[in-house]
C-alpha atoms as a PDB file:
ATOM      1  CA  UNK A   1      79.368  63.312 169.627  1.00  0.00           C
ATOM      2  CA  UNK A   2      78.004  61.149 166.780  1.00  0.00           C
ATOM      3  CA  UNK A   3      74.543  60.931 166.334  1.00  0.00           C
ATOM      4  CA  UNK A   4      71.464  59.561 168.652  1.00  0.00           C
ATOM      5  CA  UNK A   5      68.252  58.413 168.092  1.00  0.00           C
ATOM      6  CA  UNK A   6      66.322  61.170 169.815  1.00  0.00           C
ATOM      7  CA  UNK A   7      62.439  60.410 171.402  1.00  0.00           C
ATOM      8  CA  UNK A   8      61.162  63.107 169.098  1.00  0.00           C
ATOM      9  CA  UNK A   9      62.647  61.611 165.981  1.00  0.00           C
ATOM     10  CA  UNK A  10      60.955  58.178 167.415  1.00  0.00           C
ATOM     11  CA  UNK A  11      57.663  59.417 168.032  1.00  0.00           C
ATOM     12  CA  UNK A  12      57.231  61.064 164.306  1.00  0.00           C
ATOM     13  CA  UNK A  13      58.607  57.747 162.729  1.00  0.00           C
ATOM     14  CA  UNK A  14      56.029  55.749 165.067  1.00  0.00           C
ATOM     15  CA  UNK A  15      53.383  57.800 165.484  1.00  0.00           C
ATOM     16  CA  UNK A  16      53.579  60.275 162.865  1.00  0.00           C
ATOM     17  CA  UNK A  17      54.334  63.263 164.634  1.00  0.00           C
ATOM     18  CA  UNK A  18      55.177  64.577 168.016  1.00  0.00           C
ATOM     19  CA  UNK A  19      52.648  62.970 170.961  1.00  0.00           C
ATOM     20  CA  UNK A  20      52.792  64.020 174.630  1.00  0.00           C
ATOM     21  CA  UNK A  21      52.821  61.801 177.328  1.00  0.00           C
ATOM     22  CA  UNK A  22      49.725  62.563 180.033  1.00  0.00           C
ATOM     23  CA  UNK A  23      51.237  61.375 183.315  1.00  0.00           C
ATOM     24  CA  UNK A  24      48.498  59.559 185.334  1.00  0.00           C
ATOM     25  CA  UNK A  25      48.682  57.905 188.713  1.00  0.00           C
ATOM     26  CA  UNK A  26      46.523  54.064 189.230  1.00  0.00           C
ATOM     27  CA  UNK A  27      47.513  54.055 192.871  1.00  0.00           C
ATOM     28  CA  UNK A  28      50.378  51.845 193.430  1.00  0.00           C
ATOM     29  CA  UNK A  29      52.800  51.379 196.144  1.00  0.00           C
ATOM     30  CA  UNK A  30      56.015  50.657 196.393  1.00  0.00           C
ATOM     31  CA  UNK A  31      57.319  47.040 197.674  1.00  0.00           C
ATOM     32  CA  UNK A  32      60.101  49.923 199.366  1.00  0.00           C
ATOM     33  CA  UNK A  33      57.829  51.728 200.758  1.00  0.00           C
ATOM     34  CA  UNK A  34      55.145  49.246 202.044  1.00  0.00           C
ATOM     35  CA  UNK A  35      57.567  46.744 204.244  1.00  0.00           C
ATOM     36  CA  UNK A  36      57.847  44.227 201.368  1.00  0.00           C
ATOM     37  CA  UNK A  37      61.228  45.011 201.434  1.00  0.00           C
ATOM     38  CA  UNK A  38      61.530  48.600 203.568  1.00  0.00           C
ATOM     39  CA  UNK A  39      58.954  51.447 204.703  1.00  0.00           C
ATOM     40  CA  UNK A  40      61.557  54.178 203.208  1.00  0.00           C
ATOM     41  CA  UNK A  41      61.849  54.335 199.852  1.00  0.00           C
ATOM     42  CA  UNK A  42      64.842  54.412 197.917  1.00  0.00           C
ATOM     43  CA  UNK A  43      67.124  57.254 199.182  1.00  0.00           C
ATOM     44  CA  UNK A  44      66.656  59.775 196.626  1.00  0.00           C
ATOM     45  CA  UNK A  45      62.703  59.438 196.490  1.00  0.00           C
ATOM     46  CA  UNK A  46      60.010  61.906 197.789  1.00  0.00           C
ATOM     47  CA  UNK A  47      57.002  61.000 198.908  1.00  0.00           C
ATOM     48  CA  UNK A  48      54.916  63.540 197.316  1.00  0.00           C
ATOM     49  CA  UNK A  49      57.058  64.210 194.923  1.00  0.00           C
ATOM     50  CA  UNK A  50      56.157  60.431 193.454  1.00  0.00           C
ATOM     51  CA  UNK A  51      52.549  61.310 192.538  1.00  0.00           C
ATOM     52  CA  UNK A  52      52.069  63.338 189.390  1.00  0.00           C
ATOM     53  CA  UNK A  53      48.492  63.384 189.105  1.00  0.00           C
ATOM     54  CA  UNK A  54      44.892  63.345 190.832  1.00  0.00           C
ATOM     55  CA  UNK A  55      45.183  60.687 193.107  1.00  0.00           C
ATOM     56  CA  UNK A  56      41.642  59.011 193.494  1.00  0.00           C
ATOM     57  CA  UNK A  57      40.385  60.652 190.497  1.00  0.00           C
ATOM     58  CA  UNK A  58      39.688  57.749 187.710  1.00  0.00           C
ATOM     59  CA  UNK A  59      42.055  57.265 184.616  1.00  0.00           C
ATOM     60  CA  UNK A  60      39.431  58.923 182.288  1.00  0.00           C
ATOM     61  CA  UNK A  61      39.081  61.705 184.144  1.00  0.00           C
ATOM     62  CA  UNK A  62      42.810  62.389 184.687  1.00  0.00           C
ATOM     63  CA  UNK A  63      43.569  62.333 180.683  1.00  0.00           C
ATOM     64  CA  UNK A  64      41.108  64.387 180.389  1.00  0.00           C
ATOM     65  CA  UNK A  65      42.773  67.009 182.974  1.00  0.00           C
ATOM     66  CA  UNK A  66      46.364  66.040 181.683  1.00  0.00           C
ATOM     67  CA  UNK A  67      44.999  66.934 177.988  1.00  0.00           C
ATOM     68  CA  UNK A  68      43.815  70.041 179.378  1.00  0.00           C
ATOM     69  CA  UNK A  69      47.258  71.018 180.722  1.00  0.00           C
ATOM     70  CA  UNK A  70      49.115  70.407 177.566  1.00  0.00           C
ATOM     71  CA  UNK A  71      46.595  71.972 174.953  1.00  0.00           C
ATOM     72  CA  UNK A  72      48.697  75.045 174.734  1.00  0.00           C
ATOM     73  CA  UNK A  73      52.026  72.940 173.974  1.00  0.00           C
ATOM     74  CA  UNK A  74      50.680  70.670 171.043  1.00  0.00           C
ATOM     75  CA  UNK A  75      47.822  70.624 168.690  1.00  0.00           C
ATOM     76  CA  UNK A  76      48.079  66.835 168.865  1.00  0.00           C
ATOM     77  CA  UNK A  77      45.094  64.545 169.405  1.00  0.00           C
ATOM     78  CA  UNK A  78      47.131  61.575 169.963  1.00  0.00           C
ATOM     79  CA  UNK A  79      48.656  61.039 173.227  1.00  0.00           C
ATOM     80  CA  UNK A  80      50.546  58.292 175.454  1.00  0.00           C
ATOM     81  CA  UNK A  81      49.411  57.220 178.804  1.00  0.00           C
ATOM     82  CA  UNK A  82      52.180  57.572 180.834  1.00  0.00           C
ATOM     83  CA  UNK A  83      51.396  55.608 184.477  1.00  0.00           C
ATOM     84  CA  UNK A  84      54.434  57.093 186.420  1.00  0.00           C
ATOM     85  CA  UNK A  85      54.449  57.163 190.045  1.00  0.00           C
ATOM     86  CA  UNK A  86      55.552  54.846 192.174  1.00  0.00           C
ATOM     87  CA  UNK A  87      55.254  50.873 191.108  1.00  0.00           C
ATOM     88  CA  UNK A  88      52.560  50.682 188.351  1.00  0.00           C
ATOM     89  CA  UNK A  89      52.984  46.626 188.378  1.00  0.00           C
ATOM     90  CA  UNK A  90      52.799  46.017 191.918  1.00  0.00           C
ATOM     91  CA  UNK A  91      48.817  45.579 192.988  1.00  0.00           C
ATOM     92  CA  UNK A  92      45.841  43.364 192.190  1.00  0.00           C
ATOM     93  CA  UNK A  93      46.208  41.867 188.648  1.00  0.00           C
ATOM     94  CA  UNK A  94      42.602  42.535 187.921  1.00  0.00           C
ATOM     95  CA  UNK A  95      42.125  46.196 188.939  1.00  0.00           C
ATOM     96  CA  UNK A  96      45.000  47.142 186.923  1.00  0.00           C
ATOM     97  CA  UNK A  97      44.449  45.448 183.907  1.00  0.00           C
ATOM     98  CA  UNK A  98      40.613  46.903 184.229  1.00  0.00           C
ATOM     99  CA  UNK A  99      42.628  50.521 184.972  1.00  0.00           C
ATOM    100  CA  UNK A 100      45.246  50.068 181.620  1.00  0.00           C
ATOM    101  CA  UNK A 101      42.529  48.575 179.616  1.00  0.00           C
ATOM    102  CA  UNK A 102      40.031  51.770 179.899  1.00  0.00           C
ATOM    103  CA  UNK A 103      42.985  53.819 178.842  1.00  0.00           C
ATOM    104  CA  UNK A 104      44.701  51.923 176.232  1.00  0.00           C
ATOM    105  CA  UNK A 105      41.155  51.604 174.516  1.00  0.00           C
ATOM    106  CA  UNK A 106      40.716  55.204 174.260  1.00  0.00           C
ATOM    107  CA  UNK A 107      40.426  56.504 170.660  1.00  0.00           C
ATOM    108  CA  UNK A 108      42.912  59.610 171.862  1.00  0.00           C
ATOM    109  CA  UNK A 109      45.814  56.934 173.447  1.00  0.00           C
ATOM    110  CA  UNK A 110      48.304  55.703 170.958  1.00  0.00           C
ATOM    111  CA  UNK A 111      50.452  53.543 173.497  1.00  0.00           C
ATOM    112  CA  UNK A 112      50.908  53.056 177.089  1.00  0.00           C
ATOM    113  CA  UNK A 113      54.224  53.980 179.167  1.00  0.00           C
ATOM    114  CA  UNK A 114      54.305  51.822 182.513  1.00  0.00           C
ATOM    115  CA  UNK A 115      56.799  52.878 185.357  1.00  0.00           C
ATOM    116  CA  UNK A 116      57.794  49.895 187.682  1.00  0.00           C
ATOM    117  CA  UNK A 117      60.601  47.833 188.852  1.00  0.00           C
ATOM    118  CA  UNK A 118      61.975  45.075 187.525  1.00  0.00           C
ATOM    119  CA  UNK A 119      60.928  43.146 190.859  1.00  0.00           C
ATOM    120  CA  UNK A 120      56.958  43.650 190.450  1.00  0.00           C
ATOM    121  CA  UNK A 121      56.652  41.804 186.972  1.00  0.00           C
ATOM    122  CA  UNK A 122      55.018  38.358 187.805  1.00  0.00           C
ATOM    123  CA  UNK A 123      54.458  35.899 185.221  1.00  0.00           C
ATOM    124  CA  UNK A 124      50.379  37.345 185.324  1.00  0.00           C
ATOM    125  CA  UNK A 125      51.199  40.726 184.880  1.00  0.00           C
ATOM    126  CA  UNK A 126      53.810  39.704 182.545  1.00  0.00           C
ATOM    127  CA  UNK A 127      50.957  37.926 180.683  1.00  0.00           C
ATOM    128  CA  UNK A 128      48.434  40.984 181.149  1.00  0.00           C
ATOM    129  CA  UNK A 129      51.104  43.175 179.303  1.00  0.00           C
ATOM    130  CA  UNK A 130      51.468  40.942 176.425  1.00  0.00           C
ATOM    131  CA  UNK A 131      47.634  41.279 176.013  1.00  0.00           C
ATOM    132  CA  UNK A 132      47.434  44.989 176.541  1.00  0.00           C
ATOM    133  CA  UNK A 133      50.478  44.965 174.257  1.00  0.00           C
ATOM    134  CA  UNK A 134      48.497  43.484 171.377  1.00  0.00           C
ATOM    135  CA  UNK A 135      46.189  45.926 171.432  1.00  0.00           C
ATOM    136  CA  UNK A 136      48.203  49.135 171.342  1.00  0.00           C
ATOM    137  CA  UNK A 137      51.958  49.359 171.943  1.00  0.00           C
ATOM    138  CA  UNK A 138      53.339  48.914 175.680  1.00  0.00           C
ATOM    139  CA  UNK A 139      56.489  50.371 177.135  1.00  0.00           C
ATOM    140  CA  UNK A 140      57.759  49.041 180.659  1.00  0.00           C
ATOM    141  CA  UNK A 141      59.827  51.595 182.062  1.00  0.00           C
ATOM    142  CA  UNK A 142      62.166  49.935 184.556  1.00  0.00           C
ATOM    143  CA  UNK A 143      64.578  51.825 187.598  1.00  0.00           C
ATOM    144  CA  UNK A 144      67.633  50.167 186.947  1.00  0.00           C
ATOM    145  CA  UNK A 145      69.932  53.821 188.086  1.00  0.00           C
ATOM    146  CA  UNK A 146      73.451  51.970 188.656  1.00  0.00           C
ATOM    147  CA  UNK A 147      74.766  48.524 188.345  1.00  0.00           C
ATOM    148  CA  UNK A 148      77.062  49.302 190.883  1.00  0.00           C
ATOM    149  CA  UNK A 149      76.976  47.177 194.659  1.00  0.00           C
ATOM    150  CA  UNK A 150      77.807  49.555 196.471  1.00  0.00           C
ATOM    151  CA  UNK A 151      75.550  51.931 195.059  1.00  0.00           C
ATOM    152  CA  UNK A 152      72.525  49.474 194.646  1.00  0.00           C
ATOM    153  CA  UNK A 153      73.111  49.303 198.485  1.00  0.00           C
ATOM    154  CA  UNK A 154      73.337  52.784 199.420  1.00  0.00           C
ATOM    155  CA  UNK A 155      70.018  53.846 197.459  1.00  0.00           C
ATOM    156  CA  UNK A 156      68.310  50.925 198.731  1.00  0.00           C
ATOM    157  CA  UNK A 157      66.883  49.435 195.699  1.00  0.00           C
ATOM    158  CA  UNK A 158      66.476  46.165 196.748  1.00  0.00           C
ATOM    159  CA  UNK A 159      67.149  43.664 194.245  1.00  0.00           C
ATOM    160  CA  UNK A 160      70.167  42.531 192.258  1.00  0.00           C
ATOM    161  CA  UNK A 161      71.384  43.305 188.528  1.00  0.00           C
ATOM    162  CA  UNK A 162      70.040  39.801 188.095  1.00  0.00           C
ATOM    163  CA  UNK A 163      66.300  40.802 188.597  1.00  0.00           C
ATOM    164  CA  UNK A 164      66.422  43.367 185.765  1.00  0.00           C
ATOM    165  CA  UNK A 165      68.121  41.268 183.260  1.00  0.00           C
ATOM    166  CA  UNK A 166      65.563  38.693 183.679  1.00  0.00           C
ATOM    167  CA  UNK A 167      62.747  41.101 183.576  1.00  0.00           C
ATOM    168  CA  UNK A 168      63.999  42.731 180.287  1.00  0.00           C
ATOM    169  CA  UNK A 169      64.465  39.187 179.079  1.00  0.00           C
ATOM    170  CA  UNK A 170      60.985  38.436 179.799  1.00  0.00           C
ATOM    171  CA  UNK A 171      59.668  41.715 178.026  1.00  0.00           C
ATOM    172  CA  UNK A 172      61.066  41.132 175.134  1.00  0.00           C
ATOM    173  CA  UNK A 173      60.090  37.387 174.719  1.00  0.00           C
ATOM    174  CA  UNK A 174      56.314  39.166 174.817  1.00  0.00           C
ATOM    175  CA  UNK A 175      58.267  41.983 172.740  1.00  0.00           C
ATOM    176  CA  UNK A 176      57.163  44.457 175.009  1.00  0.00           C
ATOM    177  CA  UNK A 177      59.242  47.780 174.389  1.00  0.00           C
ATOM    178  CA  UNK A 178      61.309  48.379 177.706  1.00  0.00           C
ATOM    179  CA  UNK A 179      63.316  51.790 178.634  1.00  0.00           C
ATOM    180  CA  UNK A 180      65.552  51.923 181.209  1.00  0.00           C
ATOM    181  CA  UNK A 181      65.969  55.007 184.016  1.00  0.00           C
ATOM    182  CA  UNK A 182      69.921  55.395 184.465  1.00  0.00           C
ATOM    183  CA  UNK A 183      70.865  58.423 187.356  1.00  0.00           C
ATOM    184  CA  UNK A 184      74.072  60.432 186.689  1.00  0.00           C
ATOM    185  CA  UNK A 185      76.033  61.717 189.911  1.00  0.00           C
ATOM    186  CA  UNK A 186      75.210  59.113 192.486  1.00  0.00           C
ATOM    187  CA  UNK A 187      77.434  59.634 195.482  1.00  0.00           C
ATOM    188  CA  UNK A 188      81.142  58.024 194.483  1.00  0.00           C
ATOM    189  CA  UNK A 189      80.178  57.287 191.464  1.00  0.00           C
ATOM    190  CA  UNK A 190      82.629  57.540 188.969  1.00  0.00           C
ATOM    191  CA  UNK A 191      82.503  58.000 185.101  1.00  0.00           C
ATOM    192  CA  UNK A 192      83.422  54.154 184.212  1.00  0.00           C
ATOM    193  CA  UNK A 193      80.555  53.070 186.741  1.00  0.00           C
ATOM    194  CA  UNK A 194      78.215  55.171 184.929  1.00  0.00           C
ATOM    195  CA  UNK A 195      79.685  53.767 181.554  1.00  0.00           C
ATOM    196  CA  UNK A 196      78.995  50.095 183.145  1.00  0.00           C
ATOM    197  CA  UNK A 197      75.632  50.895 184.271  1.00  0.00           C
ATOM    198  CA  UNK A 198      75.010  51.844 180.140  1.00  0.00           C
ATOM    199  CA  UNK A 199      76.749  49.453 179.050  1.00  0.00           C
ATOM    200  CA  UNK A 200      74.955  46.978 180.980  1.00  0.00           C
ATOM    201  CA  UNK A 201      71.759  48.182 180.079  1.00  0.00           C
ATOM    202  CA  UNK A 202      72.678  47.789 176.329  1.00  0.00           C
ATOM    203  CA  UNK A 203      74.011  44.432 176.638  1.00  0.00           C
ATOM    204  CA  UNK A 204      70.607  43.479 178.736  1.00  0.00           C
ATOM    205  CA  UNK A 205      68.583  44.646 175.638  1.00  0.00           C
ATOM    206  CA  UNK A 206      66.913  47.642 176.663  1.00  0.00           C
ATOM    207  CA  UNK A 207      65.308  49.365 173.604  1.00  0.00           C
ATOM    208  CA  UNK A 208      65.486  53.006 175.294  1.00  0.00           C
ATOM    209  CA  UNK A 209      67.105  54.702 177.953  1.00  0.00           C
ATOM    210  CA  UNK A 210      66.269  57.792 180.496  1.00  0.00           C
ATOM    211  CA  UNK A 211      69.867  59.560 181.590  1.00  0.00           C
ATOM    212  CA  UNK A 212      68.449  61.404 184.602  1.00  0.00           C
ATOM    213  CA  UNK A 213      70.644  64.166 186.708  1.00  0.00           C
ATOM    214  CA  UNK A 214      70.385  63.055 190.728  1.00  0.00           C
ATOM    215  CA  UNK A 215      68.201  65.801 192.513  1.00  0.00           C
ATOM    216  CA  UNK A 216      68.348  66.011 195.930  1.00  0.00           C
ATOM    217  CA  UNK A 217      65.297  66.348 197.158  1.00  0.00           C
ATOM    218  CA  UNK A 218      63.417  67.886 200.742  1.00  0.00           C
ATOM    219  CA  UNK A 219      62.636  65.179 203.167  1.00  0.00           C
ATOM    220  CA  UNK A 220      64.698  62.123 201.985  1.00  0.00           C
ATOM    221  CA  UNK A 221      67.853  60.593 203.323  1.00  0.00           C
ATOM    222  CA  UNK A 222      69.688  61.528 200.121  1.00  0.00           C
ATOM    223  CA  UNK A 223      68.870  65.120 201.520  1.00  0.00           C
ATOM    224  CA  UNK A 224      70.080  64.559 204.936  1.00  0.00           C
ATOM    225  CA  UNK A 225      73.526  62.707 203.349  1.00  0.00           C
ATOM    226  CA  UNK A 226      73.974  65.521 201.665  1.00  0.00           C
ATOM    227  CA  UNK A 227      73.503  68.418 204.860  1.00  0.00           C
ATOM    228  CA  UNK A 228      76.463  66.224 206.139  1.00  0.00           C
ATOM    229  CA  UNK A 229      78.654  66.507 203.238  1.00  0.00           C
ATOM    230  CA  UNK A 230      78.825  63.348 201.784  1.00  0.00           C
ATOM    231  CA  UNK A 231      77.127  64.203 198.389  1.00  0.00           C
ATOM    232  CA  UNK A 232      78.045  66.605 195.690  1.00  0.00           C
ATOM    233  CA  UNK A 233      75.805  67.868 193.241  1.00  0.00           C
ATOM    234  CA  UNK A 234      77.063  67.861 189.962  1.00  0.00           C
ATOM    235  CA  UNK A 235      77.418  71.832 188.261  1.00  0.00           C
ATOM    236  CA  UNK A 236      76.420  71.630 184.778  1.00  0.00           C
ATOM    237  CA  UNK A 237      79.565  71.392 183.117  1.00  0.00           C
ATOM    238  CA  UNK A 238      80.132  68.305 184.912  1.00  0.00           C
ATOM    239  CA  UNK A 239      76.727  66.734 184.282  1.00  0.00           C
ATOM    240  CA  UNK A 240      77.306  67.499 180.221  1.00  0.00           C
ATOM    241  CA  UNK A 241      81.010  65.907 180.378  1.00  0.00           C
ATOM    242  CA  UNK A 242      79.499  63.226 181.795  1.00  0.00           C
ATOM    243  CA  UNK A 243      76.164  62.806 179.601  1.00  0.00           C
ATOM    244  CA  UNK A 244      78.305  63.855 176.457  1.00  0.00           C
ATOM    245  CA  UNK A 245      80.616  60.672 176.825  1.00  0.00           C
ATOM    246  CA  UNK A 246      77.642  58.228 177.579  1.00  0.00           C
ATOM    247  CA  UNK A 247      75.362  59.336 174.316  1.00  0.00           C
ATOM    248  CA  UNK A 248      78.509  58.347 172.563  1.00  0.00           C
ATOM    249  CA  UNK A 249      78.538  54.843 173.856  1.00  0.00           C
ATOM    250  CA  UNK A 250      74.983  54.323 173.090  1.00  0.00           C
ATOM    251  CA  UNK A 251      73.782  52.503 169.921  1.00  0.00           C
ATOM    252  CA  UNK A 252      72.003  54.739 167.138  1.00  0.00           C
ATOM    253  CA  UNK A 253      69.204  52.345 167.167  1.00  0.00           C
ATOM    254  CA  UNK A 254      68.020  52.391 171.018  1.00  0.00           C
ATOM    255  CA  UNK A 255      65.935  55.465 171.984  1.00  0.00           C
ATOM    256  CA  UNK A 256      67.112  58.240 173.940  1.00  0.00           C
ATOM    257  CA  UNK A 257      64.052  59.290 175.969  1.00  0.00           C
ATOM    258  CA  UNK A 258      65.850  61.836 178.250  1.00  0.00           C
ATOM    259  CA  UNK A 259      68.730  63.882 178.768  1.00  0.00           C
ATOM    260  CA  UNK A 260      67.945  65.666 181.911  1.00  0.00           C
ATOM    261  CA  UNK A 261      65.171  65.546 183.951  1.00  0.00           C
ATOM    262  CA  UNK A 262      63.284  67.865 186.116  1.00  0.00           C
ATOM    263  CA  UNK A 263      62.320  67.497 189.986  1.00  0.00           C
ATOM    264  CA  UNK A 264      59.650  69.769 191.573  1.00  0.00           C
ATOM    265  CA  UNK A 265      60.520  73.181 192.627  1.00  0.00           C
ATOM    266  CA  UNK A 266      59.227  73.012 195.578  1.00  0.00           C
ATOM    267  CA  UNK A 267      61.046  70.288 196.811  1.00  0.00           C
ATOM    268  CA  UNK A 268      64.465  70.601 195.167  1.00  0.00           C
ATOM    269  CA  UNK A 269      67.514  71.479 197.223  1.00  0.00           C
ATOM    270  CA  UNK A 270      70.007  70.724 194.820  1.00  0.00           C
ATOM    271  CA  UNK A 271      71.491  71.308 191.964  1.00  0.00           C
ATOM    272  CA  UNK A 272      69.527  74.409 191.695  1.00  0.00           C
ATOM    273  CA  UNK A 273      70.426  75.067 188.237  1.00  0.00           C
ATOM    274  CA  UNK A 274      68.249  72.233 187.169  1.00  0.00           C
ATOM    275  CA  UNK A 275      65.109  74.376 188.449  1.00  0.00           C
ATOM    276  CA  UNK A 276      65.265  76.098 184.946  1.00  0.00           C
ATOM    277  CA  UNK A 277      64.499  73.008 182.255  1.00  0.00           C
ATOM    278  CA  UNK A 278      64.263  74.713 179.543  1.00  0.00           C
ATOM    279  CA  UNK A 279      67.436  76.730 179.946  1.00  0.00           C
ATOM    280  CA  UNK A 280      69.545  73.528 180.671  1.00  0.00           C
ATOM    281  CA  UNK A 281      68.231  71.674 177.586  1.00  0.00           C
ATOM    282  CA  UNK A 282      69.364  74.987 175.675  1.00  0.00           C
ATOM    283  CA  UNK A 283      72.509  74.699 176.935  1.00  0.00           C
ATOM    284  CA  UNK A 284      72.932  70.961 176.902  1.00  0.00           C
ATOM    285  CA  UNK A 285      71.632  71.317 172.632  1.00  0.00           C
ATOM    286  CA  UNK A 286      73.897  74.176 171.929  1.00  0.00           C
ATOM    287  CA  UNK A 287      76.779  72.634 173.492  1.00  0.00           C
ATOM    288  CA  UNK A 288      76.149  69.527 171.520  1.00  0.00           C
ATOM    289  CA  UNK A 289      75.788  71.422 168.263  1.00  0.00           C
ATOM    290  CA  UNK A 290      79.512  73.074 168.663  1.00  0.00           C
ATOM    291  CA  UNK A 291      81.255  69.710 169.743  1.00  0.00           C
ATOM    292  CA  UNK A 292      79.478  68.320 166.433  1.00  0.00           C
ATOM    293  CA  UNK A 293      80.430  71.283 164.337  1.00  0.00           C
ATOM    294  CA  UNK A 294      83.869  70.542 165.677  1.00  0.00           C
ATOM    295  CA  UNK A 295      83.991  66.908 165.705  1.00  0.00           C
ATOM    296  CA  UNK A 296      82.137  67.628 161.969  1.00  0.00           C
ATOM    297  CA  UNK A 297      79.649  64.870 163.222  1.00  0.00           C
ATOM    298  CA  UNK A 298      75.673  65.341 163.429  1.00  0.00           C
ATOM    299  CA  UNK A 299      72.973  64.480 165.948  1.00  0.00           C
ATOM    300  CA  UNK A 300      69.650  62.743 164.695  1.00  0.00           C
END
């Protein structure tokens, strides 16, 4: 296995020990959701499944509920502000650099963590960033999932390869940390796609990356694909074989930030045994440890 640069180990050499990310919601839309580009979403997304916080409520008052949820896991006062659903680029310049400002000026927020897509980064939100960036540090978070055609097709994404490697170019001339989301187990996708998508994302300059297991979700298309047979859920084996062999292709210095993923229970169909988080990340760590034993190699 080799060793990789976990987001633990990150956060205590940044930040000085371990700081929890308070998801928060500003609002946004989607340009794949609002007709921009299509009304549906990408295949594999859920509606409500998007919003991870008190929509309507203001920024201030949702860290303070999202502090309150996570007081029992950490004794941390330090936290990141972690805008996550939907498109947190794509809306009127001004209300969300008022939104990012209020909570990147908090005494409690260390850094902010922005989810968008690499086709909602205008040259004045680009600008806004490197500002906010200045300030505090700023992550962009940016949905690359596959590099492959076909696959970019089938999940709808809506903009080329092209389009990200400009936007991470573009980030880091403002040297704005970017992470990029990568899905394992997208329908005929095989292991040297997945290696490409990595690879790409390496080559692009991404400073961190999100391996995420595809969960097939209630009321999307993915769902209704898969009722019809055309898409396998990975078992966990599978998934680990596959995760296993891209951590080793990854540089030590770029920042794993996850290793699974979780969807909501309520809405997952599939694979079920991704329901129990913690259980998998056991698994996922313990199997790690014996190939490392074996390999006599050690993770970081």
């Amino acid at each position: 296995m080799g060793r990789y640069y976990s987001l633990n180990e990150y956060l205590k050499q940044t930040f000085g020990e371990k700081v929890y990310k308070l998801a928060l919601d500003i609002g946004c839309t989607c340009p794949n959701r609002d007709g921009t580009l299509d009304t549906r979403g990408c295949i594999f997304c859920h509606n409500g499944s998007s919003h991870f916080a008190e929509i309507g409520d203001n920024i201030n008052t949702q860290i303070e509920n999202a502090k309150s949820r996570v007081k029992n896991k950490s004794k941390t006062n330090e936290f990141i502000a972690y805008f996550q659903s939907f498109t947190n680029t794509y809306g009127d310049a001004r209300y969300l650099e008022e939104t990012f400002n209020t909570a990147i000026k908090r005494d409690d927020i260390v850094a902010l963590s922005i989810g968008t897509r690499p086709d909602c980064l205008p040259n004045n939100i680009l600008d806004m960033l490197e500002k906010l960036n200045k300030i505090k540090p700023v992550w962009v978070e940016l949905g690359l999932q596959s590099t492959k055609p076909e696959t970019v097709e089938y999940i709808r994404r809506g903009y080329d390869n092209s389009i990200y490697e400009n936007a991470v170019k573009e980030l880091k001339k403002r040297n704005i940390i970017v992470i990029t989301h990568i899905i394992i187990g997208l329908p005929n996708e095989t292991k040297t796609d997945i290696f490409n998508t990595v690879d790409y994302a390496i080559k692009c300059g991404t400073d961190g990356l999100k391996l995420q297991l595809l969960h097939i979700l209630k009321d999307t298309d993915l769902y209704e694909d898969f009722k019809q047979g055309f898409v396998t859920p990975l078992t966990l084996d599978e998934y680990m074989d596959i995760l296993f062999d891209c951590i080793e292709r990854i540089p030590e210095n770029i920042v794993i930030h996850r290793i699974t993923g979780d969807a909501p229970k309520k809405c997952l169909v599939e694979p079920q045994w991704s329901a129990d988080k913690k259980k998998v990340l056991n698994t996922i760590n313990r199997e790690m440890e014996i190939r490392n034993i074996i390999q006599g190699k050690c993770v970081k």
